[in-house]
PDB file of N, CA and C in Angstrom:
ATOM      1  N   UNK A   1       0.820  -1.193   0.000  1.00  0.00           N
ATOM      2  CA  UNK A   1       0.000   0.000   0.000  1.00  0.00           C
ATOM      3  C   UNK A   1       0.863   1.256   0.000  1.00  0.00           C
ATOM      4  N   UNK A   2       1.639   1.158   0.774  1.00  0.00           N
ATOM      5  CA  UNK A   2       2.787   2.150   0.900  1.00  0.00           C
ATOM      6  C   UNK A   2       3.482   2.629  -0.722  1.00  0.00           C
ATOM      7  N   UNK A   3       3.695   1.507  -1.245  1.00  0.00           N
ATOM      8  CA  UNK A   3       4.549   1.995  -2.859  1.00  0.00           C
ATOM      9  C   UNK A   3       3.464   2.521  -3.255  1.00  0.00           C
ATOM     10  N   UNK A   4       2.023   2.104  -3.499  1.00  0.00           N
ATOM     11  CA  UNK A   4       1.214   2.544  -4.649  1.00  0.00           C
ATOM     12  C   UNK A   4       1.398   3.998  -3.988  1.00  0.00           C
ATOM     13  N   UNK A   5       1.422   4.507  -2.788  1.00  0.00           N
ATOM     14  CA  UNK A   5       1.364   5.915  -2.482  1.00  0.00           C
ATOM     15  C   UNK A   5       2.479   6.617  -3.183  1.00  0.00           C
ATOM     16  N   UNK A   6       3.562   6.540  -2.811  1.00  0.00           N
ATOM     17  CA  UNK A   6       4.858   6.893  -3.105  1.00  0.00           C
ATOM     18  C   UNK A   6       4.634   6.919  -4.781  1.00  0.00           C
ATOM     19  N   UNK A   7       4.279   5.606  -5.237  1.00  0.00           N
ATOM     20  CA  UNK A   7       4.256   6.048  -7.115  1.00  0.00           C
ATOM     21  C   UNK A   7       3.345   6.802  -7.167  1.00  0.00           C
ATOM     22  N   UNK A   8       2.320   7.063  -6.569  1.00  0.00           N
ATOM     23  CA  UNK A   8       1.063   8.083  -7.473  1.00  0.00           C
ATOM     24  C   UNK A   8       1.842   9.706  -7.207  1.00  0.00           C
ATOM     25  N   UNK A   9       2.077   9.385  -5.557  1.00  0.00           N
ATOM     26  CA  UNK A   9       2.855  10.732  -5.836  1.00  0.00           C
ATOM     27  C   UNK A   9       3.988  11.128  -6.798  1.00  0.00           C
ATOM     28  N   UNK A  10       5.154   9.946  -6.974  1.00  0.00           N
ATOM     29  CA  UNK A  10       5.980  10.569  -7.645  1.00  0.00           C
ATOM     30  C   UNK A  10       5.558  10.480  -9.119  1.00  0.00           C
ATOM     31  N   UNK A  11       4.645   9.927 -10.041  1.00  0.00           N
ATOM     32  CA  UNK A  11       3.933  10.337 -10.897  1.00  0.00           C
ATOM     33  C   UNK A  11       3.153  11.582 -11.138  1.00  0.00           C
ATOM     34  N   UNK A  12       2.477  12.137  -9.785  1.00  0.00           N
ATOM     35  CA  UNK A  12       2.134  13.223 -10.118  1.00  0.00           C
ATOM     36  C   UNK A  12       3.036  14.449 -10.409  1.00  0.00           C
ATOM     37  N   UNK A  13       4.619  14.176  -9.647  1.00  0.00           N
ATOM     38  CA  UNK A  13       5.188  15.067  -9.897  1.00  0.00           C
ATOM     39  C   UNK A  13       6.088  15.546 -11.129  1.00  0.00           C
ATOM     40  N   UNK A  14       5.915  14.193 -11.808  1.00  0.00           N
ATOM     41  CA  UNK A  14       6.662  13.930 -12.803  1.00  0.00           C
ATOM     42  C   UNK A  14       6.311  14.637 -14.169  1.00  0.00           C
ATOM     43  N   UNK A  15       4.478  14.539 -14.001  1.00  0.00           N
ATOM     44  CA  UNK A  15       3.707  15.158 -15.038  1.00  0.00           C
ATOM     45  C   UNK A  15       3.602  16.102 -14.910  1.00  0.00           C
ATOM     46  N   UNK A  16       3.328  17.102 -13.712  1.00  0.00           N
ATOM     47  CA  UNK A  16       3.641  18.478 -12.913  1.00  0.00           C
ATOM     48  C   UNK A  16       4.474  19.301 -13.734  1.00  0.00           C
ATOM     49  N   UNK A  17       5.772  18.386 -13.460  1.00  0.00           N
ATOM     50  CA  UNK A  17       6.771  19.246 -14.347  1.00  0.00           C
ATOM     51  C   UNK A  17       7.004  19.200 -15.543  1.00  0.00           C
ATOM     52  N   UNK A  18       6.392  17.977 -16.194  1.00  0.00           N
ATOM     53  CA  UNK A  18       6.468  17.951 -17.677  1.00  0.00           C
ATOM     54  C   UNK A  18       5.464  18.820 -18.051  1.00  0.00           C
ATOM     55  N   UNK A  19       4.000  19.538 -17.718  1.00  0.00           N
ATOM     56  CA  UNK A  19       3.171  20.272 -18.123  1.00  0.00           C
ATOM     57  C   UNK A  19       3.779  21.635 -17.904  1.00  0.00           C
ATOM     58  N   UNK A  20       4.654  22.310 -17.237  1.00  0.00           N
ATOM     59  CA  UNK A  20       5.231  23.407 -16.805  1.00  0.00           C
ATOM     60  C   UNK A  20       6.407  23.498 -18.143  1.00  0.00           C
ATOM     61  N   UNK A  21       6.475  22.873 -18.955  1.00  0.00           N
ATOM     62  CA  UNK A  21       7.253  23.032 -20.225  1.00  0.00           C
ATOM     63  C   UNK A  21       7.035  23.906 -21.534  1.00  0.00           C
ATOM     64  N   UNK A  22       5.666  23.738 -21.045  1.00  0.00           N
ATOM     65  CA  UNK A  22       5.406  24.556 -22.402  1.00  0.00           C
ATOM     66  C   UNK A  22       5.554  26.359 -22.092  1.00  0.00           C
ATOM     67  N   UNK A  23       5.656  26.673 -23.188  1.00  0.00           N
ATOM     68  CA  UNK A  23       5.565  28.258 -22.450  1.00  0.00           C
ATOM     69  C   UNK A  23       4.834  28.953 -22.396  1.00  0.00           C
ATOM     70  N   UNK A  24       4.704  29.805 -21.563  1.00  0.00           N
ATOM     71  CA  UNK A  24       3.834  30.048 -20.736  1.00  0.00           C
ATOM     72  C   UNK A  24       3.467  31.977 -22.401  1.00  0.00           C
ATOM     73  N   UNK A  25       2.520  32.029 -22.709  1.00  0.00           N
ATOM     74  CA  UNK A  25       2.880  33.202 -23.918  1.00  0.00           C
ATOM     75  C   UNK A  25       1.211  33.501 -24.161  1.00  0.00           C
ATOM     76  N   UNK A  26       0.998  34.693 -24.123  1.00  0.00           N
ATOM     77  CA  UNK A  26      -0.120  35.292 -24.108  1.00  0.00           C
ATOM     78  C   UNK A  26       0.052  35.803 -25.778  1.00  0.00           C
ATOM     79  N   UNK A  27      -0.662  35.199 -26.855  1.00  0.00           N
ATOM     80  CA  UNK A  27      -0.720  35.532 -28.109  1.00  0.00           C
ATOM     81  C   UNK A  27      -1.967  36.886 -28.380  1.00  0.00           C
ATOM     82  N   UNK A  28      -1.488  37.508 -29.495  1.00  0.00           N
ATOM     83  CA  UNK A  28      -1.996  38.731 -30.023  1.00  0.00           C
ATOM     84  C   UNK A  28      -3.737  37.774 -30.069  1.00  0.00           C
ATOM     85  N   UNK A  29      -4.791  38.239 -29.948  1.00  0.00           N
ATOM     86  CA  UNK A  29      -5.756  37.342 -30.281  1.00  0.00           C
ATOM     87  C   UNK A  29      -6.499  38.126 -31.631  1.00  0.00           C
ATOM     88  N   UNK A  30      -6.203  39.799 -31.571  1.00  0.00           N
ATOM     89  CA  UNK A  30      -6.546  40.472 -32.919  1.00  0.00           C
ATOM     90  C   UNK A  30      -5.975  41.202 -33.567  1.00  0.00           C
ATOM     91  N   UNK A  31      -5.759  41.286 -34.836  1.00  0.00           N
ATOM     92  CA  UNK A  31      -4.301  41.947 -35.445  1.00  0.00           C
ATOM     93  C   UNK A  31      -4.927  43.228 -35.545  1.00  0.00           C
ATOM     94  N   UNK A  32      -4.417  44.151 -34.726  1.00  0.00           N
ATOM     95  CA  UNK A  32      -4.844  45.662 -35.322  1.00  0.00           C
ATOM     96  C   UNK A  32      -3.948  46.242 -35.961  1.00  0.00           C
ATOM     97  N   UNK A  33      -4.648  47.479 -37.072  1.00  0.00           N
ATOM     98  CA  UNK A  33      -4.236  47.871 -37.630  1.00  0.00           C
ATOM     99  C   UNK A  33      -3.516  49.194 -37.235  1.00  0.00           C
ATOM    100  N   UNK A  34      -2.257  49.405 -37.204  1.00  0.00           N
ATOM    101  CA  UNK A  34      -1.450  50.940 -36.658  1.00  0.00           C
ATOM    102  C   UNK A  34      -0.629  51.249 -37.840  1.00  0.00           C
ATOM    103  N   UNK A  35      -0.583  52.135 -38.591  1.00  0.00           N
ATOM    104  CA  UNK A  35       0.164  52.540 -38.953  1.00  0.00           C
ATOM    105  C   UNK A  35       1.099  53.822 -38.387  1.00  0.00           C
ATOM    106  N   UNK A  36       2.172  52.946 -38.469  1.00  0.00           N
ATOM    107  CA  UNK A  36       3.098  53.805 -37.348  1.00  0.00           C
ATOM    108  C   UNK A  36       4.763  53.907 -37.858  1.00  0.00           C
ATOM    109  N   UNK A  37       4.479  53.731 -39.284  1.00  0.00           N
ATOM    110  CA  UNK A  37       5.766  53.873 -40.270  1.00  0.00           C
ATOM    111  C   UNK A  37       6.549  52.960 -40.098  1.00  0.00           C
ATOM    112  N   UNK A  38       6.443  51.729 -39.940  1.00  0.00           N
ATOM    113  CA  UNK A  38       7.046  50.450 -39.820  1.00  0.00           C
ATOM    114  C   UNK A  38       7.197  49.856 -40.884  1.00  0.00           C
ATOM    115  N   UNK A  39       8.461  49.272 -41.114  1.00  0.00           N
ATOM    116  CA  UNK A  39       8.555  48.611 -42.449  1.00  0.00           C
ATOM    117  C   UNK A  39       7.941  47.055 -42.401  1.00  0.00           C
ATOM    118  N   UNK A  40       7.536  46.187 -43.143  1.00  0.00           N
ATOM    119  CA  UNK A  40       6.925  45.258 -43.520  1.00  0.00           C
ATOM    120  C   UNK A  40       8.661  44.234 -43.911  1.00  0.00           C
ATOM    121  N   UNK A  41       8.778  43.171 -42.713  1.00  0.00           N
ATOM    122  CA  UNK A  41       9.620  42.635 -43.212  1.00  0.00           C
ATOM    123  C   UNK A  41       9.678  41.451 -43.191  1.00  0.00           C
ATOM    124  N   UNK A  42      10.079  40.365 -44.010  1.00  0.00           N
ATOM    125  CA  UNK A  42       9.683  39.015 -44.909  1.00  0.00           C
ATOM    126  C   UNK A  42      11.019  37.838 -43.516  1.00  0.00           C
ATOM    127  N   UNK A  43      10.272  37.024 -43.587  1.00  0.00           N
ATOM    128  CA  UNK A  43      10.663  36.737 -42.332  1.00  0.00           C
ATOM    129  C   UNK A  43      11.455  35.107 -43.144  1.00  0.00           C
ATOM    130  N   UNK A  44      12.621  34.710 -42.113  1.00  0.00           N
ATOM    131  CA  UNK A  44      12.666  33.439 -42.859  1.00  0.00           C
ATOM    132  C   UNK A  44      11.732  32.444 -42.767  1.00  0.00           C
ATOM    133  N   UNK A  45      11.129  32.637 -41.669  1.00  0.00           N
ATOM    134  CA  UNK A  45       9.972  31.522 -41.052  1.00  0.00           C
ATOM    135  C   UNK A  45       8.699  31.999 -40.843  1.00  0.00           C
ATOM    136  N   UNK A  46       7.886  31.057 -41.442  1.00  0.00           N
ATOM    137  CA  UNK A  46       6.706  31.258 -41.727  1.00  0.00           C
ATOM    138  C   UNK A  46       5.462  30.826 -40.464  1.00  0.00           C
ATOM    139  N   UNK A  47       6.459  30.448 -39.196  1.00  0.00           N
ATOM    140  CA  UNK A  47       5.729  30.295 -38.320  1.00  0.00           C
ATOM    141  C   UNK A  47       6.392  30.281 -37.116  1.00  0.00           C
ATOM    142  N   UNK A  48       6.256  30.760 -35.989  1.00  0.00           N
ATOM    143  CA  UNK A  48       7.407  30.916 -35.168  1.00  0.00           C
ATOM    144  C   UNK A  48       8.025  29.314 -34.304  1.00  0.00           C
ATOM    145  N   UNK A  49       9.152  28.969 -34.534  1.00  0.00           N
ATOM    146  CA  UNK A  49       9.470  28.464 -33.906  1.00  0.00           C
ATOM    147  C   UNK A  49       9.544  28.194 -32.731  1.00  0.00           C
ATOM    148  N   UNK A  50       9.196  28.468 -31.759  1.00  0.00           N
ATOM    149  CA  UNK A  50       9.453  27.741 -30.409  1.00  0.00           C
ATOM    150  C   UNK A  50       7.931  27.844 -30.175  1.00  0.00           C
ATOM    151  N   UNK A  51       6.704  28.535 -30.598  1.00  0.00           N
ATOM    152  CA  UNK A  51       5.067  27.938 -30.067  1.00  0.00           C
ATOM    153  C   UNK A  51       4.559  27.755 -31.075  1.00  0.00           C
ATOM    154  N   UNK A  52       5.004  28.053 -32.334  1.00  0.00           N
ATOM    155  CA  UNK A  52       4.243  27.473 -33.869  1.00  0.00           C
ATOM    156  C   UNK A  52       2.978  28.014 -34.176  1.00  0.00           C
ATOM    157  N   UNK A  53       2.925  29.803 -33.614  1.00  0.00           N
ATOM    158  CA  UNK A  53       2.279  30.652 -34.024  1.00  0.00           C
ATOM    159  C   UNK A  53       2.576  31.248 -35.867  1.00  0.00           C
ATOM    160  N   UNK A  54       1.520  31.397 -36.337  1.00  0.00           N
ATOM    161  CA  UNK A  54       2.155  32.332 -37.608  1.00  0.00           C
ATOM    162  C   UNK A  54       2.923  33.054 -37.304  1.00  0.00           C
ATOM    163  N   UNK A  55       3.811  33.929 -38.423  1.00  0.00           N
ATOM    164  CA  UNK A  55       4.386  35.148 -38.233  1.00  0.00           C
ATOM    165  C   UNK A  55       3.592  36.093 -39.205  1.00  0.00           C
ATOM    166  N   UNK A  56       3.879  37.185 -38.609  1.00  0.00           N
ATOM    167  CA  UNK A  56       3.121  38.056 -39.290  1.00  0.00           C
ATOM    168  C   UNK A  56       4.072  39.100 -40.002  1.00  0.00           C
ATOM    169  N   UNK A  57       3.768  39.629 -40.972  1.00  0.00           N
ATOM    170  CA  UNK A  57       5.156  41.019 -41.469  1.00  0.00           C
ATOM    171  C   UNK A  57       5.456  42.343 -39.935  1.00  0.00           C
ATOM    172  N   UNK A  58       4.159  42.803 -39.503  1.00  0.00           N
ATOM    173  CA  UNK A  58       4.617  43.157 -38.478  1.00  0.00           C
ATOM    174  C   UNK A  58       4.859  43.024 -37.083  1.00  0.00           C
ATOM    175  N   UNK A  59       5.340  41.943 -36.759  1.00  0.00           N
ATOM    176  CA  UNK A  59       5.857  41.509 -35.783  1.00  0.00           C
ATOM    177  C   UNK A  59       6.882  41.846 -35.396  1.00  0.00           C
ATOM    178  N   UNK A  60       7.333  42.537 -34.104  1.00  0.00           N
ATOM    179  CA  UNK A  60       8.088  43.636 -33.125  1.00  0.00           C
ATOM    180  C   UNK A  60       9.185  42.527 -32.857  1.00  0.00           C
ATOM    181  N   UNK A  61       9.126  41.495 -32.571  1.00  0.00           N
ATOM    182  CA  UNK A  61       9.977  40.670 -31.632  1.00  0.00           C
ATOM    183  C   UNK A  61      11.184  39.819 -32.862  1.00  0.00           C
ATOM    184  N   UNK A  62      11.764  40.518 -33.378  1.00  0.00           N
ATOM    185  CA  UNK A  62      12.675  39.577 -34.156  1.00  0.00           C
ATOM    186  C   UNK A  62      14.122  39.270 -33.615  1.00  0.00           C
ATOM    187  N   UNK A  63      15.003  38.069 -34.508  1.00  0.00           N
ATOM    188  CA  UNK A  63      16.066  38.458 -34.347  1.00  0.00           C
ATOM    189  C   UNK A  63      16.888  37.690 -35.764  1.00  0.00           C
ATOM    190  N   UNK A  64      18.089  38.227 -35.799  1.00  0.00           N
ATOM    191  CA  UNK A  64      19.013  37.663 -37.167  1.00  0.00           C
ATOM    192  C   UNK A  64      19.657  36.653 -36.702  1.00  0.00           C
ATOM    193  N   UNK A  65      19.742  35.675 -37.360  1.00  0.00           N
ATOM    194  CA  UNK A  65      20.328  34.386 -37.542  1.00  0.00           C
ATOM    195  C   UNK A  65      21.227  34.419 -38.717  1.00  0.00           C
ATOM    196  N   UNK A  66      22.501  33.967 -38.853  1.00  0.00           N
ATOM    197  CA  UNK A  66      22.864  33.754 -40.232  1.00  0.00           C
ATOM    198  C   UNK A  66      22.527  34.351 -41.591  1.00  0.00           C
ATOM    199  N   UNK A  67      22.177  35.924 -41.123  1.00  0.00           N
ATOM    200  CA  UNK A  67      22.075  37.039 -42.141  1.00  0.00           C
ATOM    201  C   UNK A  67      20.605  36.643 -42.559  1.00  0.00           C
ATOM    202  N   UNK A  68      19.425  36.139 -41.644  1.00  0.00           N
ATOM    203  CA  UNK A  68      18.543  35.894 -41.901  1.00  0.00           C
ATOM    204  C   UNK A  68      17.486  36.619 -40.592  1.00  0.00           C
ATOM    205  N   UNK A  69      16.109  36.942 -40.977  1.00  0.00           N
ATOM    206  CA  UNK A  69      15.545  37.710 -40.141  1.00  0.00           C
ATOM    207  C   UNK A  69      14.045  36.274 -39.764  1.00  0.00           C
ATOM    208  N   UNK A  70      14.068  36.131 -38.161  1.00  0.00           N
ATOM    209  CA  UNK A  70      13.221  34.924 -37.591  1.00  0.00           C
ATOM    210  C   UNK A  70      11.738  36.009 -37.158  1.00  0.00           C
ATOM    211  N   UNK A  71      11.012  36.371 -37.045  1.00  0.00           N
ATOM    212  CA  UNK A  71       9.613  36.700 -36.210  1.00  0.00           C
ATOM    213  C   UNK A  71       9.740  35.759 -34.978  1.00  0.00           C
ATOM    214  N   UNK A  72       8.701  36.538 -34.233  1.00  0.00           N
ATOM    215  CA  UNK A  72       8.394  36.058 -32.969  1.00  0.00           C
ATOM    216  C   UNK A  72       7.139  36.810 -32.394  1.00  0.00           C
ATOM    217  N   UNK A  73       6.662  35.924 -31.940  1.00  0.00           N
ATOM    218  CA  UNK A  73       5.096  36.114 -31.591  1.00  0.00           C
ATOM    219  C   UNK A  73       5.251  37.154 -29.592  1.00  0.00           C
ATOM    220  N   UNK A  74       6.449  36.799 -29.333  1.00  0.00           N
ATOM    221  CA  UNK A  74       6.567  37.503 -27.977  1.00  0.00           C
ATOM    222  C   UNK A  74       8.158  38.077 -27.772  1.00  0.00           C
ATOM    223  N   UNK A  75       8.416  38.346 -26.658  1.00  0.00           N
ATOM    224  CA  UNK A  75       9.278  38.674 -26.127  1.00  0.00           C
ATOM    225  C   UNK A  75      10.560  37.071 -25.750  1.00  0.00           C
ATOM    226  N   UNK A  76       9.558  36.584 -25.090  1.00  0.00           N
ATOM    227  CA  UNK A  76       9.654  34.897 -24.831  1.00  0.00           C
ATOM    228  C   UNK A  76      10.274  34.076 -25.662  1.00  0.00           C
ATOM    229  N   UNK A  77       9.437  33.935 -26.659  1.00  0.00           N
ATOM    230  CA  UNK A  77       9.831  32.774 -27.849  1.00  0.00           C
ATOM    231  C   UNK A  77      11.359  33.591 -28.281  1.00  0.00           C
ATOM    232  N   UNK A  78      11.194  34.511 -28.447  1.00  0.00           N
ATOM    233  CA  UNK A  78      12.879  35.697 -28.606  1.00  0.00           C
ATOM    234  C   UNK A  78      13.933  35.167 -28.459  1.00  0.00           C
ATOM    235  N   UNK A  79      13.532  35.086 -26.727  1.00  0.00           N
ATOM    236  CA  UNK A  79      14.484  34.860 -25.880  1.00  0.00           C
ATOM    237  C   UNK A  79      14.733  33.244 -25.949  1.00  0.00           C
ATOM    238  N   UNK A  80      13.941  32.545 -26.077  1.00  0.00           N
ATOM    239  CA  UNK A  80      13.988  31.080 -25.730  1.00  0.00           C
ATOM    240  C   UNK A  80      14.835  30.934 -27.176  1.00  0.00           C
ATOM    241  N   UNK A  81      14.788  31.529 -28.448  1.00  0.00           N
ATOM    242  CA  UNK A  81      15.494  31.403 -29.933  1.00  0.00           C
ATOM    243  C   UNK A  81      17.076  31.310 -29.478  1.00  0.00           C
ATOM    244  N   UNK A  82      16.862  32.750 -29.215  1.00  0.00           N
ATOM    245  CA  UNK A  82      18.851  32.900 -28.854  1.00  0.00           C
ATOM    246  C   UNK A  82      19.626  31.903 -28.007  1.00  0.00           C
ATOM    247  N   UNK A  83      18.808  31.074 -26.408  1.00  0.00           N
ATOM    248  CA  UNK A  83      19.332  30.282 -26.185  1.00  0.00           C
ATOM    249  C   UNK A  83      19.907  29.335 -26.892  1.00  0.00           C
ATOM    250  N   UNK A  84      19.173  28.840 -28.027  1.00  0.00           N
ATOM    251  CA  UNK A  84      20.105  27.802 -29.035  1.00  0.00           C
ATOM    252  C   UNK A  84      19.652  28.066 -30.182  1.00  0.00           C
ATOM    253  N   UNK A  85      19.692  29.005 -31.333  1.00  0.00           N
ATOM    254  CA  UNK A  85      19.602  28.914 -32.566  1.00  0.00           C
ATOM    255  C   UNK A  85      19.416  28.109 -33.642  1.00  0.00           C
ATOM    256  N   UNK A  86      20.651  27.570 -33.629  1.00  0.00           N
ATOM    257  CA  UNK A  86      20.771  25.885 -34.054  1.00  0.00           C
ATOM    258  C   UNK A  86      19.549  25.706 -34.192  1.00  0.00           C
ATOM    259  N   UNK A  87      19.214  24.719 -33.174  1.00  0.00           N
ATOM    260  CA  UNK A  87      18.285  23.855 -32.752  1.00  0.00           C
ATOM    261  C   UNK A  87      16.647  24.494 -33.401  1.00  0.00           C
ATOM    262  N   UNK A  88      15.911  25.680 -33.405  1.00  0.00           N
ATOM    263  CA  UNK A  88      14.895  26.463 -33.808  1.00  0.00           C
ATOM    264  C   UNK A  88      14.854  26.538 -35.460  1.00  0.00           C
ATOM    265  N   UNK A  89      16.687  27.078 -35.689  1.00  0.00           N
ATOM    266  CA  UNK A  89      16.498  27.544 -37.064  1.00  0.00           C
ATOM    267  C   UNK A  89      16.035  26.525 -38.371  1.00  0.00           C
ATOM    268  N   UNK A  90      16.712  24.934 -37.918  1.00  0.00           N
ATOM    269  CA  UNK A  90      16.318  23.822 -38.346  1.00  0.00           C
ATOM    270  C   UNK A  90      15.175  23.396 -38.704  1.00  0.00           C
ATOM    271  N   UNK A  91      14.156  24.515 -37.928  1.00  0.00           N
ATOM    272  CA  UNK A  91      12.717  23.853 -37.885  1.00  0.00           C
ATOM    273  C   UNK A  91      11.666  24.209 -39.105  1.00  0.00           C
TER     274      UNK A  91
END
């Protein structure tokens, strides 16, 4: 009786932390329109890598890779890119 306790708990904790993986990213839910003299720029990726949101032309959050320009749906996915490049740009 004792193990089944011990496994349910350490199962619960296991999934706990595997659900705490994803990231945590509050998406645009309506594209408004501002014109605010921003250039329109062509992105290498057509969907953001790290939550597999579209990209949009004006999207604020970019960064260059290999003389190449990535979108990003947040601040977040940004940041989570630069940690390993590599690994995103592949996608």
């Amino acid at each position: 009786m004792k193990s089944k306790l011990i496994l349910t708990a350490l199962l619960s904790v296991s999934l706990m932390a595997c659900a705490q993986e994803t990231p945590k990213v509050k998406h645009k839910k309506a594209k408004t329109t501002v014109n605010s003299g921003t250039k329109t720029v062509k992105f290498a990726n057509a969907v953001d890598p790290i939550c597999n949101m579209p990209t949009e032309a004006d999207m604020k959050d970019t960064a260059v890779y290999k003389n190449k320009t990535y979108g990003f749906c947040s601040a977040y996915c940004k940041d989570e890119f630069k940690k390993n490049p590599e690994k995103y740009a592949k996608k």
